[in-house]
PDB file of N, CA and C in Angstrom:
ATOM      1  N   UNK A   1     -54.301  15.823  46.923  1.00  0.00           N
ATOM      2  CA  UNK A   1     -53.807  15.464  45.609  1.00  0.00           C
ATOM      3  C   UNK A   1     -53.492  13.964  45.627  1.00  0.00           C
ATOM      4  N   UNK A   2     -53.998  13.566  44.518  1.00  0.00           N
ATOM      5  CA  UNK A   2     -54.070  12.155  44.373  1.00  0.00           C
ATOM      6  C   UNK A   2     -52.759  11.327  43.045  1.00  0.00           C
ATOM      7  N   UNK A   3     -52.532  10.549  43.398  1.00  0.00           N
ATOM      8  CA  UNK A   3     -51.572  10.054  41.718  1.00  0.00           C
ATOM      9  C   UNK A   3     -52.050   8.372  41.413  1.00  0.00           C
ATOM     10  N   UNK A   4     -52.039   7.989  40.108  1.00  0.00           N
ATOM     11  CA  UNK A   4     -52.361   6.903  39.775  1.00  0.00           C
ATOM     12  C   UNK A   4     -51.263   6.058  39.417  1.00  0.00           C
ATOM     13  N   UNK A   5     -51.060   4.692  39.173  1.00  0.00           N
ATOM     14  CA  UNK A   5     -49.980   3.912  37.975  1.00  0.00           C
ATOM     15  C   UNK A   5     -50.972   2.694  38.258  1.00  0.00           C
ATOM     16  N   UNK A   6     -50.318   2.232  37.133  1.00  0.00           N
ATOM     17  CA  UNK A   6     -51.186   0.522  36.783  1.00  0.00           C
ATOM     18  C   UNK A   6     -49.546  -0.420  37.185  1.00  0.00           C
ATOM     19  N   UNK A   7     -49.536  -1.534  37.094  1.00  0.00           N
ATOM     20  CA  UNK A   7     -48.985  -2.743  37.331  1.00  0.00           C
ATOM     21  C   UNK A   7     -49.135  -3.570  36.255  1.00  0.00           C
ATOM     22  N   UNK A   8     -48.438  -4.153  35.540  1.00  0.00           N
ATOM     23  CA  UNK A   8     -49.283  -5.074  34.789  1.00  0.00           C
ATOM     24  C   UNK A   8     -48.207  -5.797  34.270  1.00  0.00           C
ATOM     25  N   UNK A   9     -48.417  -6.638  33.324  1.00  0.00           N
ATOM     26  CA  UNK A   9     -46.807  -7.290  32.249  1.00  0.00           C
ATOM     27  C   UNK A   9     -47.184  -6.848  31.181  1.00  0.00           C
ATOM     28  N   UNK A  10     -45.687  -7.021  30.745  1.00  0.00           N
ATOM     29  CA  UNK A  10     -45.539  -6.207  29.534  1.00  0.00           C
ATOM     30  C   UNK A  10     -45.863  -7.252  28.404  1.00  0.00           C
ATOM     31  N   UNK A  11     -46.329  -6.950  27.801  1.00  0.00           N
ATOM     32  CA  UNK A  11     -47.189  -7.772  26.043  1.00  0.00           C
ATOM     33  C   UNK A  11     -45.872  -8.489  25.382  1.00  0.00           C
ATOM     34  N   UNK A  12     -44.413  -7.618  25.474  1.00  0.00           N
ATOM     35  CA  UNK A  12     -43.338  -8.644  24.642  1.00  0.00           C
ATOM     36  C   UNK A  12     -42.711  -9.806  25.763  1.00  0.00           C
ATOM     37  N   UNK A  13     -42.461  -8.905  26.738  1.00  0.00           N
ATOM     38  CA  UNK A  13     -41.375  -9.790  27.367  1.00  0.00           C
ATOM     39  C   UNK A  13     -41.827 -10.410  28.885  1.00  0.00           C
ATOM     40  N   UNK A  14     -43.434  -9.739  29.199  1.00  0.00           N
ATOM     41  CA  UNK A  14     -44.492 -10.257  30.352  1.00  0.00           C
ATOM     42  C   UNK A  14     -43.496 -10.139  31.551  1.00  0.00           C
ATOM     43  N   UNK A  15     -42.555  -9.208  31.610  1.00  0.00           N
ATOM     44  CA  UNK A  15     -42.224  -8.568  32.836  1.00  0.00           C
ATOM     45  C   UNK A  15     -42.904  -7.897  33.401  1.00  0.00           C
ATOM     46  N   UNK A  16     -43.246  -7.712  34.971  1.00  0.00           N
ATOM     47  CA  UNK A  16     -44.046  -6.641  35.843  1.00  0.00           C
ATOM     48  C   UNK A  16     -43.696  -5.440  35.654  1.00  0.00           C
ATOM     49  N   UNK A  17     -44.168  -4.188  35.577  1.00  0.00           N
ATOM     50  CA  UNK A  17     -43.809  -2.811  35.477  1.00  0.00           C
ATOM     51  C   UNK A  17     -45.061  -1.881  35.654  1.00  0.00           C
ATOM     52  N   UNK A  18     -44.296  -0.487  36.140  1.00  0.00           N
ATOM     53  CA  UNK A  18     -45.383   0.574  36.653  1.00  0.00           C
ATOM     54  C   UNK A  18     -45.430   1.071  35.525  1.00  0.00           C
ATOM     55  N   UNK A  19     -46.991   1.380  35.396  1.00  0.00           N
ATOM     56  CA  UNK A  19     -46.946   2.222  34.123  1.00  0.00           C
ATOM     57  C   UNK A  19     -48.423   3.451  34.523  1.00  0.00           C
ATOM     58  N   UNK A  20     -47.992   4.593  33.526  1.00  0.00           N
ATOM     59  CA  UNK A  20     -49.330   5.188  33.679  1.00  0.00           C
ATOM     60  C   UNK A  20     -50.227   4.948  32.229  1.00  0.00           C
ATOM     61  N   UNK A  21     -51.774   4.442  32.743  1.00  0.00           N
ATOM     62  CA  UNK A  21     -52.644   3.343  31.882  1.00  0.00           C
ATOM     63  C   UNK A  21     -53.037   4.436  30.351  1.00  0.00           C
ATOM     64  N   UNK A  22     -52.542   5.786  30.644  1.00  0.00           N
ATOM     65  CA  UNK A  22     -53.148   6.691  29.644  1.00  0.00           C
ATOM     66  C   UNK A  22     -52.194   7.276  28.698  1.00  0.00           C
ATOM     67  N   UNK A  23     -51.086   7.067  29.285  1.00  0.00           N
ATOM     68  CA  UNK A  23     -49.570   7.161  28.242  1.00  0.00           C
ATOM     69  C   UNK A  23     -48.854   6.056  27.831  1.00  0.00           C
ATOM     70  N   UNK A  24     -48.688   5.088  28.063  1.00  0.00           N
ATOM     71  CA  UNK A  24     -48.124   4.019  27.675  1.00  0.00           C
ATOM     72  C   UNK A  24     -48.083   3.734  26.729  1.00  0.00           C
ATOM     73  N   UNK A  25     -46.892   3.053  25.542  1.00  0.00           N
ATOM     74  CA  UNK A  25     -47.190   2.622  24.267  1.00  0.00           C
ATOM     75  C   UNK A  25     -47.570   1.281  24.696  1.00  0.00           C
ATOM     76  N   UNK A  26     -48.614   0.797  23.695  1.00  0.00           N
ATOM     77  CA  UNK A  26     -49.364  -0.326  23.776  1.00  0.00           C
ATOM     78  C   UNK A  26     -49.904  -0.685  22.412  1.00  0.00           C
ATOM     79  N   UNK A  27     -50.299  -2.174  22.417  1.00  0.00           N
ATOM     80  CA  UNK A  27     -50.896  -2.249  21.512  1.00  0.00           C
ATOM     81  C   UNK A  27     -52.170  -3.238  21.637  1.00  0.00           C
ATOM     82  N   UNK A  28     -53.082  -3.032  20.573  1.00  0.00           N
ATOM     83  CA  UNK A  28     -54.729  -3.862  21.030  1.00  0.00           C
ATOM     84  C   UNK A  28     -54.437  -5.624  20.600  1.00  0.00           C
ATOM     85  N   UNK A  29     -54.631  -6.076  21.874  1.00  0.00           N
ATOM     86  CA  UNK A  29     -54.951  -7.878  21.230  1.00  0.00           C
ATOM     87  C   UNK A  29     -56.576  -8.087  21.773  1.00  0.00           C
ATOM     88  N   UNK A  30     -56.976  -8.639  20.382  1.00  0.00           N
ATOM     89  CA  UNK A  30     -58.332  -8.640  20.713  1.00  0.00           C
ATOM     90  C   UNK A  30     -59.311  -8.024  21.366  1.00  0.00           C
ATOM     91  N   UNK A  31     -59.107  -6.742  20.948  1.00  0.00           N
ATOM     92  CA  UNK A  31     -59.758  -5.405  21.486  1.00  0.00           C
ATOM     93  C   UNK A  31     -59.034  -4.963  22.708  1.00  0.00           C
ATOM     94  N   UNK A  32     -58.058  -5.404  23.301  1.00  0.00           N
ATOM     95  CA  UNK A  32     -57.925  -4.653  24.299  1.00  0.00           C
ATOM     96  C   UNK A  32     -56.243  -3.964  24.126  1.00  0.00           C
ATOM     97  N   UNK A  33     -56.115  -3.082  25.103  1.00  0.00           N
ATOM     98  CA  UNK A  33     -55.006  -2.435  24.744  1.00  0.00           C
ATOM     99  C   UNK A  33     -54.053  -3.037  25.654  1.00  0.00           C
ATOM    100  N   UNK A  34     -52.474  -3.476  25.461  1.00  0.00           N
ATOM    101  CA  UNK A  34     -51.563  -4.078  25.861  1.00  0.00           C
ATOM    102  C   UNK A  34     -50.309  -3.223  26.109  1.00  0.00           C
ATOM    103  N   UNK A  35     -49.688  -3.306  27.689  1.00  0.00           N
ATOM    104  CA  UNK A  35     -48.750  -2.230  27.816  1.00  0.00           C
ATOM    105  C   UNK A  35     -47.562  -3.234  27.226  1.00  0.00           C
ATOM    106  N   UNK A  36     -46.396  -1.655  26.685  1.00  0.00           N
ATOM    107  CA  UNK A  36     -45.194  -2.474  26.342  1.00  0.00           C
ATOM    108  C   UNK A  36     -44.249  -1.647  27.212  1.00  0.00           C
ATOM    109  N   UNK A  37     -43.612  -2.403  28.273  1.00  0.00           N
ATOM    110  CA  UNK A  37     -42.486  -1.834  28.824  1.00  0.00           C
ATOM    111  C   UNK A  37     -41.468  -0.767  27.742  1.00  0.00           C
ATOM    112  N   UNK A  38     -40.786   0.096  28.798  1.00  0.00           N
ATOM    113  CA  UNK A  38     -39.243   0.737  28.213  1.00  0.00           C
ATOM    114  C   UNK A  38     -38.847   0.131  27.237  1.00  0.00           C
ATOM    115  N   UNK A  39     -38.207  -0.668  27.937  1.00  0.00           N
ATOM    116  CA  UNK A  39     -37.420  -1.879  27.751  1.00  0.00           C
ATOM    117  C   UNK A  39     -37.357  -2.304  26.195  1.00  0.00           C
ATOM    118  N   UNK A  40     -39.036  -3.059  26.020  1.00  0.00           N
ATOM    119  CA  UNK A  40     -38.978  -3.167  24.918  1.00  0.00           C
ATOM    120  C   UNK A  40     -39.437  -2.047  24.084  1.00  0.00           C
ATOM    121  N   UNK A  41     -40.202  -1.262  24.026  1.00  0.00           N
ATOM    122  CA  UNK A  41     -40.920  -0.165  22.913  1.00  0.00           C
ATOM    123  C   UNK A  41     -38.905   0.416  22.673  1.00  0.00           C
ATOM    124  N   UNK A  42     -38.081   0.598  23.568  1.00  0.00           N
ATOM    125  CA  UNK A  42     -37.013   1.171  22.994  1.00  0.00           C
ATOM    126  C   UNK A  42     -36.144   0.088  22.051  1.00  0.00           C
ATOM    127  N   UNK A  43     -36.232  -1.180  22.184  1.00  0.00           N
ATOM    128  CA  UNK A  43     -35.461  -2.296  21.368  1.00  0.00           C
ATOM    129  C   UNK A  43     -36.314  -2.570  19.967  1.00  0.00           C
ATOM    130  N   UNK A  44     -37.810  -2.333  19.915  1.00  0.00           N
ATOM    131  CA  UNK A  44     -38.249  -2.183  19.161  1.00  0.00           C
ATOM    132  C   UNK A  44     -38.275  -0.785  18.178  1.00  0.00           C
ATOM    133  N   UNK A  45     -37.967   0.332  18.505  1.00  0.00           N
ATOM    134  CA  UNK A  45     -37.857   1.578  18.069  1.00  0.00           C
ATOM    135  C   UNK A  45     -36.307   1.385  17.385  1.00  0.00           C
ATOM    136  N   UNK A  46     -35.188   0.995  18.171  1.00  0.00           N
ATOM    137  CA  UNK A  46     -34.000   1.040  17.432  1.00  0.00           C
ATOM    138  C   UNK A  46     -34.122  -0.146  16.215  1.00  0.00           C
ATOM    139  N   UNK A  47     -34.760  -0.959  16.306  1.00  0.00           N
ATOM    140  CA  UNK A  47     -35.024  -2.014  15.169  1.00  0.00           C
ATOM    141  C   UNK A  47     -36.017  -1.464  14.006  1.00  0.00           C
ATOM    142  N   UNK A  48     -36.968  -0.782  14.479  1.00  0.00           N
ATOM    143  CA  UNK A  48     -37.553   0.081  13.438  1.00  0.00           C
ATOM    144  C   UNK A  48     -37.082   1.336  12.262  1.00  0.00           C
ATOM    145  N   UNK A  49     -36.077   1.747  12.921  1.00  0.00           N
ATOM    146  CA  UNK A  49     -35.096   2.859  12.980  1.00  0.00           C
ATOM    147  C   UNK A  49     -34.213   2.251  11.920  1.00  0.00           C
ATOM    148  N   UNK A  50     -33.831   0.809  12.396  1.00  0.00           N
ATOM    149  CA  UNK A  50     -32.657   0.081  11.460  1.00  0.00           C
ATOM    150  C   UNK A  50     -33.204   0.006   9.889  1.00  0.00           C
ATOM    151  N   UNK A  51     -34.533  -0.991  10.342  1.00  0.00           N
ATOM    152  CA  UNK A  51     -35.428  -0.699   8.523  1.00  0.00           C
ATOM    153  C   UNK A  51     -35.631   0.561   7.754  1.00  0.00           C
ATOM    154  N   UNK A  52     -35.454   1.809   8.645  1.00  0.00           N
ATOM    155  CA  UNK A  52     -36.084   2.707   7.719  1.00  0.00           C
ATOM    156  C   UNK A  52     -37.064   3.269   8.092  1.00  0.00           C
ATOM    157  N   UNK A  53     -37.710   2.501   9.253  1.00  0.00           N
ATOM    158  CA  UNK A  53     -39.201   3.064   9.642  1.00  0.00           C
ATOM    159  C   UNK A  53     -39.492   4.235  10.903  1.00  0.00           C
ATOM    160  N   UNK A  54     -40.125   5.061  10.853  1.00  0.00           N
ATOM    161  CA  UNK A  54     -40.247   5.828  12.055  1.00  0.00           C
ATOM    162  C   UNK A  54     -40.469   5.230  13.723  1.00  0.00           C
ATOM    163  N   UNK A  55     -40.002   5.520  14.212  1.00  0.00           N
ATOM    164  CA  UNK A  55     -40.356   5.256  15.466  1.00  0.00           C
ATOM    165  C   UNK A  55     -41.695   5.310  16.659  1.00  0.00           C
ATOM    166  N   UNK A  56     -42.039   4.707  17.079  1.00  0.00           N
ATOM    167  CA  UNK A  56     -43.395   4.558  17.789  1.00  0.00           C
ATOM    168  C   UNK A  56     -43.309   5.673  18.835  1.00  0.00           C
ATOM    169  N   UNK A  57     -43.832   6.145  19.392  1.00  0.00           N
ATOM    170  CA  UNK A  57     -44.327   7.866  20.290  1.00  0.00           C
ATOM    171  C   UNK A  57     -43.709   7.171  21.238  1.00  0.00           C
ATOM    172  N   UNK A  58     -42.906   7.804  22.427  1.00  0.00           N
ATOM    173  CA  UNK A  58     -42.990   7.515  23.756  1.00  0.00           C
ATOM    174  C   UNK A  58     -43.743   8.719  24.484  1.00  0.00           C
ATOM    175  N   UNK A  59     -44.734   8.578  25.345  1.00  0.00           N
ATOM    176  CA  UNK A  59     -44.800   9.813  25.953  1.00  0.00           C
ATOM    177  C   UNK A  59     -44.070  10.029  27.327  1.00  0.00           C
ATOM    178  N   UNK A  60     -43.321  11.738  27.447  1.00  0.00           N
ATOM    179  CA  UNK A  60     -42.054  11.495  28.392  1.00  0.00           C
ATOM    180  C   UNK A  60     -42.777  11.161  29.638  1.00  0.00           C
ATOM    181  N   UNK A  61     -44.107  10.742  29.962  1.00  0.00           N
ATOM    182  CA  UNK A  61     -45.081  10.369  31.088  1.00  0.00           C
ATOM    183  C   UNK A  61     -45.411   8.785  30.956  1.00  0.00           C
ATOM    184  N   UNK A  62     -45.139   8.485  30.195  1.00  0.00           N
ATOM    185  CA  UNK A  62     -45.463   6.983  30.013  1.00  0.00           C
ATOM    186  C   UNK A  62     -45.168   5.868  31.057  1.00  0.00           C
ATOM    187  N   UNK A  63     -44.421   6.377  32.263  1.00  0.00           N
ATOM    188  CA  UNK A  63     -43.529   4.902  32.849  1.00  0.00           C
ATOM    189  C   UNK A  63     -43.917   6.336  34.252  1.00  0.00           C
ATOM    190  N   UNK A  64     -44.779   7.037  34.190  1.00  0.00           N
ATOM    191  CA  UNK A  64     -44.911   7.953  35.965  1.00  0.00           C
ATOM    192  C   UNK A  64     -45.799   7.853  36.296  1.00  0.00           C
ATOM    193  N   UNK A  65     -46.415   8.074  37.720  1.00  0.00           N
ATOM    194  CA  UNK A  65     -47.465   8.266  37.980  1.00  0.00           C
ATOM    195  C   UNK A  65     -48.527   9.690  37.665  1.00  0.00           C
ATOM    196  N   UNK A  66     -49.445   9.379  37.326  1.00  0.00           N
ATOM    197  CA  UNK A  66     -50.555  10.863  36.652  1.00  0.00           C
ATOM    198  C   UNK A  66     -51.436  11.506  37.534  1.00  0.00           C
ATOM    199  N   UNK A  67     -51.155  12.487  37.791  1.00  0.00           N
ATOM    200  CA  UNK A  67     -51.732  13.029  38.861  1.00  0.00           C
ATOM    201  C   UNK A  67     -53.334  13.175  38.523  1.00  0.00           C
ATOM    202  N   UNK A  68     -54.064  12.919  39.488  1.00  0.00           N
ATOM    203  CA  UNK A  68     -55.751  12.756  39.563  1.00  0.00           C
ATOM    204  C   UNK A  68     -56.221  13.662  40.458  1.00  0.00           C
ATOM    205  N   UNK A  69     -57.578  14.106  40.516  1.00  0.00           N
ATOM    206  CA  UNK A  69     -58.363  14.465  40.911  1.00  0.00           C
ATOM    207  C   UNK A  69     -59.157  14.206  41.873  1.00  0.00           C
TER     208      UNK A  69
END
């Protein structure tokens, strides 16, 4: 049994963090998809929350490693 995570910085605040590459909230810059740490997707969710607006998905796998094949 095998497990995966990516490494990468995060798109707001370009801190290092483990992430798994298939749950993560992210978003596309110039076609590609961009991880957003905890950190921020949760400071951004309570600010969304403040306007009125729904909150962005976390998946409860988003920040683990995914088990592979």
């Amino acid at each position: 049994m095998a497990y995966m995570f990516v490494t990468g910085p995060c798109l707001t605040c370009g801190k290092i963090f483990s992430f798994n590459p298939n749950k993560v909230p992210s978003l596309r810059v110039n076609g590609v998809r961009e991880p957003i740490c905890e950190t921020c997707i949760t400071l951004a969710n309570k600010e969304r929350e403040r306007m009125g607006n729904a909150p962005h998905p976390i998946h409860p796998e988003a920040y683990e490693a995914e088990e592979v094949e």
